[in-house]
N, C-alpha and C. Protein backbone atom coordinates (compact mmCIF):
# COMPACT_ATOMS: atom_id res chain seq x y z
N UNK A 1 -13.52 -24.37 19.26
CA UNK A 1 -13.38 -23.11 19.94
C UNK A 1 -12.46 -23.32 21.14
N UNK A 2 -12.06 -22.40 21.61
CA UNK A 2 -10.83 -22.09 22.49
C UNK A 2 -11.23 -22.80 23.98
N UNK A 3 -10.76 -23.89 24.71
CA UNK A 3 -11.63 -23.56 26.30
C UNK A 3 -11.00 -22.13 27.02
N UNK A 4 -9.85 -21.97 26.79
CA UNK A 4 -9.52 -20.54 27.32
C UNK A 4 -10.64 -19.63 27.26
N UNK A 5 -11.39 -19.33 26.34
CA UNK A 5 -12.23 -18.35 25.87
C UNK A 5 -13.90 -18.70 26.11
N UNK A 6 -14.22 -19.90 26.54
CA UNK A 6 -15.71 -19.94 26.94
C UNK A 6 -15.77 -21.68 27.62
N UNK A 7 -17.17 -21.62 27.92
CA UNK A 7 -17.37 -23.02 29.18
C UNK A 7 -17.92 -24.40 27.80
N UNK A 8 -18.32 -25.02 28.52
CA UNK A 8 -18.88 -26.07 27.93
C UNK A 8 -20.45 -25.62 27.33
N UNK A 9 -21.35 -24.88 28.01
CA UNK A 9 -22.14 -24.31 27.72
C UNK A 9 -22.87 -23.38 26.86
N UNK A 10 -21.28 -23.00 26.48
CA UNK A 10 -21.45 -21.11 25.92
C UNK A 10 -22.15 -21.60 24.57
N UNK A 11 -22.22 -20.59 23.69
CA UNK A 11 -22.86 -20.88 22.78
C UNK A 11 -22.08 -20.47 21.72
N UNK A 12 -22.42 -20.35 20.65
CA UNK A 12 -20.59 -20.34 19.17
C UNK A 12 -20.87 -18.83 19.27
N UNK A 13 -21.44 -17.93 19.37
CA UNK A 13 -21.53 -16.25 19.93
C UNK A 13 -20.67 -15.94 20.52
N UNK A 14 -20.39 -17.04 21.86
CA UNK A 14 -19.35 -16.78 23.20
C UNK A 14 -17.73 -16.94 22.30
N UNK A 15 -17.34 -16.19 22.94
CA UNK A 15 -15.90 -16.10 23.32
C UNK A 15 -15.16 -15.25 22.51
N UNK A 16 -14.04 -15.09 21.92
CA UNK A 16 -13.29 -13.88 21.24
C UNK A 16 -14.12 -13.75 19.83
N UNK A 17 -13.63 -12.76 19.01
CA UNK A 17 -14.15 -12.69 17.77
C UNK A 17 -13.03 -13.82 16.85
N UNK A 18 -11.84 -13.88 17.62
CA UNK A 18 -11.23 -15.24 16.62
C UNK A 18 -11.96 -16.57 16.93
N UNK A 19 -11.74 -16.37 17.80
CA UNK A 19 -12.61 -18.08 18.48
C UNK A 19 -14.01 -17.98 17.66
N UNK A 20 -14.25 -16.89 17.57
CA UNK A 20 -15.74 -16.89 16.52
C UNK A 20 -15.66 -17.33 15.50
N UNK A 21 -14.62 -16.63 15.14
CA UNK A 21 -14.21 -16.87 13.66
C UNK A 21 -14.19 -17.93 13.20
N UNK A 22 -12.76 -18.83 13.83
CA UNK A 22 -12.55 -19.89 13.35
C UNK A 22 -13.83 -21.35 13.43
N UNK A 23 -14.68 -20.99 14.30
CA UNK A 23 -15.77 -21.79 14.65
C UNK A 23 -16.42 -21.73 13.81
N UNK A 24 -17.12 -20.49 13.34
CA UNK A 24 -17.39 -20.40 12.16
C UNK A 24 -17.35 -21.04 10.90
N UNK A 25 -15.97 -20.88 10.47
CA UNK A 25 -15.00 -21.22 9.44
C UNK A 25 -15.79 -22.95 9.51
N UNK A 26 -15.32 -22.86 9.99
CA UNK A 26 -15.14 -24.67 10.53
C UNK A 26 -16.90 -25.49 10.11
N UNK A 27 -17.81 -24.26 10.17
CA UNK A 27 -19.51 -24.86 9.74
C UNK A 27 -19.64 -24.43 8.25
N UNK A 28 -18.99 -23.58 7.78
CA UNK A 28 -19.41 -22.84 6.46
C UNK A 28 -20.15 -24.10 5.31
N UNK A 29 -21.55 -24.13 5.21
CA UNK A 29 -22.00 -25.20 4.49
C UNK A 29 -21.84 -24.74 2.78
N UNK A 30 -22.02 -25.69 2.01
CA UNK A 30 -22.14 -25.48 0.64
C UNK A 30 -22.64 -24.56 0.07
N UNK A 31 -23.72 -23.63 0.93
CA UNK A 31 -24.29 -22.70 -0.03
C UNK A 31 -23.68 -21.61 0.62
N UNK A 32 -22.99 -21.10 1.47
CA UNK A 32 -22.60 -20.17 2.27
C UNK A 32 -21.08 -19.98 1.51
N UNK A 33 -20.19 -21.12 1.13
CA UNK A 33 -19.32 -21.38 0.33
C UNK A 33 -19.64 -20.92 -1.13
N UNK A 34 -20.51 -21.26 -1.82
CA UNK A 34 -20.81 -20.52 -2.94
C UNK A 34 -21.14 -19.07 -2.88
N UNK A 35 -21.67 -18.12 -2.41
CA UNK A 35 -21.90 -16.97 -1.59
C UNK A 35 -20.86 -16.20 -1.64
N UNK A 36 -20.06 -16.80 -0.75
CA UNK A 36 -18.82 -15.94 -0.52
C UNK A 36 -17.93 -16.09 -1.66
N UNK A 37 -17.62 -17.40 -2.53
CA UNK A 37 -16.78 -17.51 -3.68
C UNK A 37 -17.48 -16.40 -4.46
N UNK A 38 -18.39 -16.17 -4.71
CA UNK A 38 -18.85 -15.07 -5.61
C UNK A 38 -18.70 -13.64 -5.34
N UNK A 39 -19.11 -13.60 -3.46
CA UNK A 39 -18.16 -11.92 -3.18
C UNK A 39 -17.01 -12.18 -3.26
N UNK A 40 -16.38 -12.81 -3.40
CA UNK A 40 -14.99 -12.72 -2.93
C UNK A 40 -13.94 -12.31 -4.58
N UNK A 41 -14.59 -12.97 -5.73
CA UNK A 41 -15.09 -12.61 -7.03
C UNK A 41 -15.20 -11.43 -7.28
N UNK A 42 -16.16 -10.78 -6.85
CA UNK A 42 -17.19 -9.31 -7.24
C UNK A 42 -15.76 -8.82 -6.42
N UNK A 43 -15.59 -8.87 -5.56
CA UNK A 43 -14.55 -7.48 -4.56
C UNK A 43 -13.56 -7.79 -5.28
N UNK A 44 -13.20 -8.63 -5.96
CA UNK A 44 -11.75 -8.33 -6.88
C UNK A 44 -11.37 -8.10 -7.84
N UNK A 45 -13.17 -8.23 -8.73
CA UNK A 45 -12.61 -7.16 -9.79
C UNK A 45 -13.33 -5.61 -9.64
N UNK A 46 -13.97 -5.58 -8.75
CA UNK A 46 -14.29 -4.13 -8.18
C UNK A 46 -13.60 -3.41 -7.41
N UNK A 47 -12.35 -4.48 -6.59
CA UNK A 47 -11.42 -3.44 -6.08
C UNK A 47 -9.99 -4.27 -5.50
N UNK A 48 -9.45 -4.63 -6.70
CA UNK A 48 -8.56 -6.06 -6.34
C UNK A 48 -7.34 -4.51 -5.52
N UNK A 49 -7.40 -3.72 -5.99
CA UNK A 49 -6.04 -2.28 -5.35
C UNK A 49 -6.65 -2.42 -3.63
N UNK A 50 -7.40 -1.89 -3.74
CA UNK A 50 -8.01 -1.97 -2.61
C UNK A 50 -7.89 -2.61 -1.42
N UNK A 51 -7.87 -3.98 -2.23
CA UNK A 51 -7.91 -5.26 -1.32
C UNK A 51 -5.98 -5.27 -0.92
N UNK A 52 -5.63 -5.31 -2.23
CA UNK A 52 -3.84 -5.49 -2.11
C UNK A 52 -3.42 -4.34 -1.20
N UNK A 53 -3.95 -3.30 -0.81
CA UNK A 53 -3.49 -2.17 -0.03
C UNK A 53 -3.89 -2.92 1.41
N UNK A 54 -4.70 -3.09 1.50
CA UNK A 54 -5.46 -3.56 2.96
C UNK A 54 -3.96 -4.83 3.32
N UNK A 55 -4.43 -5.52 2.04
CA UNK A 55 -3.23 -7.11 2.87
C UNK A 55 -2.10 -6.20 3.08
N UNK A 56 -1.39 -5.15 2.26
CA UNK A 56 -0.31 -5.08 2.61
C UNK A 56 -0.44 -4.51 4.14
N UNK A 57 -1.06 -3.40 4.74
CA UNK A 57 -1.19 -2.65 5.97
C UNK A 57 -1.17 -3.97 7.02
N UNK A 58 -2.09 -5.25 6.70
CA UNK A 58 -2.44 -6.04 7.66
C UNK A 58 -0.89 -6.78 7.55
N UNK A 59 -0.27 -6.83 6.85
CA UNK A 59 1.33 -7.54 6.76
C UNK A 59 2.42 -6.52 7.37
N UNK A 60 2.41 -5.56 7.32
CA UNK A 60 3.67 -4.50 8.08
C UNK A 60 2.48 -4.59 9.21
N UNK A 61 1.36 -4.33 10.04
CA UNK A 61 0.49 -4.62 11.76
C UNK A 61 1.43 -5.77 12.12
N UNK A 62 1.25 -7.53 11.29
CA UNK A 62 1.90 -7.89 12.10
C UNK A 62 2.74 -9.07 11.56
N UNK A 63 3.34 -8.73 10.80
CA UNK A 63 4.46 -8.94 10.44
C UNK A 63 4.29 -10.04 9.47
N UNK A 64 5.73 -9.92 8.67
CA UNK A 64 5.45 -11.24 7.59
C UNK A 64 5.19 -13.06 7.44
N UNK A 65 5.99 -12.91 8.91
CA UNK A 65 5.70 -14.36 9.62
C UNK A 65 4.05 -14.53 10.03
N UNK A 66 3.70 -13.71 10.97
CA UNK A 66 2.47 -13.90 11.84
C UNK A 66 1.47 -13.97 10.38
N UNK A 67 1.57 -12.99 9.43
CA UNK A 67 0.47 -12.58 8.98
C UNK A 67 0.44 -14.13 7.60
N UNK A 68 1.75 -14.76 7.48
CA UNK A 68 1.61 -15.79 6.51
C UNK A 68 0.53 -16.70 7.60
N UNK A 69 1.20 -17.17 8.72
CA UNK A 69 0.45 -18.17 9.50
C UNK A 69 -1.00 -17.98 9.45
N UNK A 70 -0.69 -16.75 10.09
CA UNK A 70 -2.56 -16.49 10.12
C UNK A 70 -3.51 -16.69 9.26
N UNK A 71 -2.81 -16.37 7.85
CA UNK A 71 -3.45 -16.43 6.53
C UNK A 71 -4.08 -18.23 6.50
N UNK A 72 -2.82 -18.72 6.16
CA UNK A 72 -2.95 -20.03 5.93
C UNK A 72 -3.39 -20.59 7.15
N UNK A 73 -3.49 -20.68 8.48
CA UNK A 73 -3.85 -21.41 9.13
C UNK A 73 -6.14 -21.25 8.93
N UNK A 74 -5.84 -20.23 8.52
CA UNK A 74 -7.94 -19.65 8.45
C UNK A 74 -8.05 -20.64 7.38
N UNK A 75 -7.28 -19.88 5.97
CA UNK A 75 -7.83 -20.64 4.34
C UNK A 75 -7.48 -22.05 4.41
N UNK A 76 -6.56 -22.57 5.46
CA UNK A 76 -6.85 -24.11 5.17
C UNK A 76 -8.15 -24.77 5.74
N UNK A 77 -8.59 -24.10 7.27
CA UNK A 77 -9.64 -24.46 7.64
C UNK A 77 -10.63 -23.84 7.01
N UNK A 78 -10.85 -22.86 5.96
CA UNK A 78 -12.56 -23.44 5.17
C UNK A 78 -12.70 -24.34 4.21
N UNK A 79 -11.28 -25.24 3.52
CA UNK A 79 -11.77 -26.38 3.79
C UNK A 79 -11.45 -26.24 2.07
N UNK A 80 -11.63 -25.29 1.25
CA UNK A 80 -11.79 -24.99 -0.10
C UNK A 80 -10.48 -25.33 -0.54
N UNK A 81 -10.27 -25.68 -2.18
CA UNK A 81 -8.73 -25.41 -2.53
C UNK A 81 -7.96 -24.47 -2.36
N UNK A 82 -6.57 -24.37 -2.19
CA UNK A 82 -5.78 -23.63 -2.62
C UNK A 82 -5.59 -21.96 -3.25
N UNK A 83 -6.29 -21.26 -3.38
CA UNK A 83 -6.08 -20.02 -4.34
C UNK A 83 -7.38 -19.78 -4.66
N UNK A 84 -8.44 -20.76 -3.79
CA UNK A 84 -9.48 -20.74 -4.75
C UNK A 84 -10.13 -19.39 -3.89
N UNK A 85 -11.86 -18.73 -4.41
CA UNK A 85 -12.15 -17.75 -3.88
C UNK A 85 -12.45 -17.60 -2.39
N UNK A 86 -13.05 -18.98 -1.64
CA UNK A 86 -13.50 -19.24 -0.41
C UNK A 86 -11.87 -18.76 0.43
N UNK A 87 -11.08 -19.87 -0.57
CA UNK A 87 -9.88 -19.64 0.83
C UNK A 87 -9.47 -18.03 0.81
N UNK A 88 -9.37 -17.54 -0.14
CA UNK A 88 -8.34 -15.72 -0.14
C UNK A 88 -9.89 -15.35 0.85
N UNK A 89 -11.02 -15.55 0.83
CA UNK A 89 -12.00 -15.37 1.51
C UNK A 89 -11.73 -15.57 3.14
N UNK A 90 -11.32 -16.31 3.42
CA UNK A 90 -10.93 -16.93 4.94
C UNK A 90 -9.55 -15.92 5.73
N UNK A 91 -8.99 -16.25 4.28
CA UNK A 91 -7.43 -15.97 4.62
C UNK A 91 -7.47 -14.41 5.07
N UNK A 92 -8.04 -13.53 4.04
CA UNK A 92 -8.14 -12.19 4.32
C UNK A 92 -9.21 -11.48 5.76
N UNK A 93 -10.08 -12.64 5.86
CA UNK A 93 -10.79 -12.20 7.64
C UNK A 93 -10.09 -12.48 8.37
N UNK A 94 -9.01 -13.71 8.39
CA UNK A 94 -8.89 -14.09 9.47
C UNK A 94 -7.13 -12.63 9.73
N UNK A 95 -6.83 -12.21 8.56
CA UNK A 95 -5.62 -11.23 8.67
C UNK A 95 -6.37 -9.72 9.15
N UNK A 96 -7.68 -9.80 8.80
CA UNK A 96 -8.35 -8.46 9.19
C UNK A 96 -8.52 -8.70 10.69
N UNK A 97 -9.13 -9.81 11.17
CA UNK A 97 -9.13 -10.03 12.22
C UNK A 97 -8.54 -9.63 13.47
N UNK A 98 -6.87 -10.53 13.22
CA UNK A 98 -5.59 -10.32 14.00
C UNK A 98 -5.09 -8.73 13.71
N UNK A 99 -5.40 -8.44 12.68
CA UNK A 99 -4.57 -6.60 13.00
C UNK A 99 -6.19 -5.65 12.94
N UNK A 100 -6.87 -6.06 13.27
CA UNK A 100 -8.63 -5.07 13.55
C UNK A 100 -8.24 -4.03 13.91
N UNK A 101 -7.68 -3.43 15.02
CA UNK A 101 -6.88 -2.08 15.64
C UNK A 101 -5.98 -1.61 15.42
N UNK A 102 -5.61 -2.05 14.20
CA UNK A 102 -4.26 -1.04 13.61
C UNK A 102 -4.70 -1.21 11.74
N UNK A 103 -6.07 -1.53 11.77
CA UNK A 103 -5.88 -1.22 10.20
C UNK A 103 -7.34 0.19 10.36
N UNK A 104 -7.65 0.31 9.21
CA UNK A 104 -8.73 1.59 9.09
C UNK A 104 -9.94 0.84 8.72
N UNK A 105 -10.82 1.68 9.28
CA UNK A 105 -12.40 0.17 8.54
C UNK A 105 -12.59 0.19 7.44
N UNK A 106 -11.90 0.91 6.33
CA UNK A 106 -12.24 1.13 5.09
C UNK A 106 -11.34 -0.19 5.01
N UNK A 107 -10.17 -0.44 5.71
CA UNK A 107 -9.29 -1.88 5.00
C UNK A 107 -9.42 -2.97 5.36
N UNK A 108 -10.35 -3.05 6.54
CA UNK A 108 -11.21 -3.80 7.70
C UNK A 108 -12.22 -4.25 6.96
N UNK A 109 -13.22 -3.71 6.36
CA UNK A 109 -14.20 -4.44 5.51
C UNK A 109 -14.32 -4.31 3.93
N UNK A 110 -13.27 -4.52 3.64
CA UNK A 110 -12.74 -5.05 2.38
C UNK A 110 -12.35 -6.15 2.64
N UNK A 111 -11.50 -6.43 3.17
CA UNK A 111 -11.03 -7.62 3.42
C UNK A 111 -11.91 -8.83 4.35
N UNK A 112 -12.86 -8.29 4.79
CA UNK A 112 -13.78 -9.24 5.41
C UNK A 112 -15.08 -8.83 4.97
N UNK A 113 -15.55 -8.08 4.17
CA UNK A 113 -16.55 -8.17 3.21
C UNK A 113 -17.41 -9.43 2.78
N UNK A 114 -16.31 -9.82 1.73
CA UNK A 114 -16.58 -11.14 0.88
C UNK A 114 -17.04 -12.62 2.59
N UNK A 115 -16.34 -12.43 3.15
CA UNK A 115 -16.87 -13.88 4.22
C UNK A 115 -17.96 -13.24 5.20
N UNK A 116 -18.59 -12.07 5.53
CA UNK A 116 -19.14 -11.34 6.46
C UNK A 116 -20.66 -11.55 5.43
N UNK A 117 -20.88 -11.89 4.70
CA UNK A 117 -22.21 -12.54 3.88
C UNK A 117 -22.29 -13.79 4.50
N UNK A 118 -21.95 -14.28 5.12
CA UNK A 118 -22.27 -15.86 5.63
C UNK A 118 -21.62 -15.69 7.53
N UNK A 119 -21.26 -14.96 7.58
CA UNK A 119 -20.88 -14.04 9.00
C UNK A 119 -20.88 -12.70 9.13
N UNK A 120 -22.34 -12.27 9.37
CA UNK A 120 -22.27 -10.97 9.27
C UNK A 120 -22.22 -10.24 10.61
N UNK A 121 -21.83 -10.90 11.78
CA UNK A 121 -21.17 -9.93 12.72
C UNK A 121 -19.61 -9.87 12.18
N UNK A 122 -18.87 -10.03 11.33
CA UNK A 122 -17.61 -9.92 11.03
C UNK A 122 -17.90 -7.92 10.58
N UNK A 123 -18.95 -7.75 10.40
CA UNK A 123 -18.89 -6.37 10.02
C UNK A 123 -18.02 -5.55 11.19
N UNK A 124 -18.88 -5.84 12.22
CA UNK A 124 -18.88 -4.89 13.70
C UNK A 124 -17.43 -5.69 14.29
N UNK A 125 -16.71 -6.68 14.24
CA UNK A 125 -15.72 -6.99 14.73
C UNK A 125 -14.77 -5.77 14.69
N UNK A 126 -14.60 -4.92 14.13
CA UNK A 126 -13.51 -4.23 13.37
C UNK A 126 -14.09 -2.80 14.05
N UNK A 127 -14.63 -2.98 14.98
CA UNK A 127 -15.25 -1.61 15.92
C UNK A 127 -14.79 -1.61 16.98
N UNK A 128 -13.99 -0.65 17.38
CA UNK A 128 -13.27 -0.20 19.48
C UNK A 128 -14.61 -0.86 20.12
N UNK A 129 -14.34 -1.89 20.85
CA UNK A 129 -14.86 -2.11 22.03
C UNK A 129 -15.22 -0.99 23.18
C-alpha cells in the first residue's frame, strides 16, 4: 500500500480505494481465486456485450495508454496466468476503478462484479463521495 495514502498503523481499509485495491489483489488466497474465476466465467457468458461496452467507455475516460497500464499492471499482480479468468478479473476492477466517475454504475459493476465476491466493498467504490 501507498505511504502517501496511510501511516504504519492504518489498517488495509485505510487509504484510497486503489491502494485498497491493489492490497487486496496482492492477498487474494486460493479459494477467493477460484470464486472469482467462476464469476468472472458466469459474467461472460451472461453478458460478455456488456462487459466489452464498459472496457470500451473505461478506454476513451482514460485513454489507450493509461487504460493498457492500468489493466496489466492489476492482472499481473493477482498473480494468475495470462488471459486467464482471475486476471480479465483484476484487470477490469482495477480499469473500473481509475475511470469510477466518468463511467455509469451499470458499467462500474460489471466490470467489478466478478472480483467484488472476494472484495465486496468494490461494490460502493463506484459511488460520489
Amino acid at each position: 500500500m501507498s505511504r502517501a495514502f496511510v501511516k504504519e498503523s492504518d489498517s488495509a481499509a485505510a487509504g484510497s480505494p486503489v491502494d485498497r485495491f491493489y492490497q487486496s489483489v496482492l492477498g487474494l488466497n486460493d479459494l477467493a481465486r477460484a470464486l472469482i474465476a467462476k464469476r468472472q466465467q458466469q459474467a461472460w457468458l451472461q453478458a460478455s456485450d456488456q462487459i466489452e461496452q464498459a472496457r470500451d467507455a473505461a478506454r476513451q475516460a482514460l485513454g489507450a495508454e493509461s487504460y493498457r497500464e492500468i489493466f496489466e499492471s492489476a492482472a499481473e499482480r493477482a498473480g494468475d496466468p495470462p488471459q486467464s479468468p482471475t486476471w480479465w478479473a483484476a484487470g477490469d476492477a482495477a480499469i473500473a476503478l481509475a475511470a469510477r466517475r466518468r463511467l455509469s454504475r451499470e458499467q462500474f459493476a460489471v466490470l467489478v462484479g466478478p472480483l467484488s465476491v472476494a472484495l465486496p466493498w468494490l461494490k460502493d467504490a463506484g459511488s460520489p463521495t
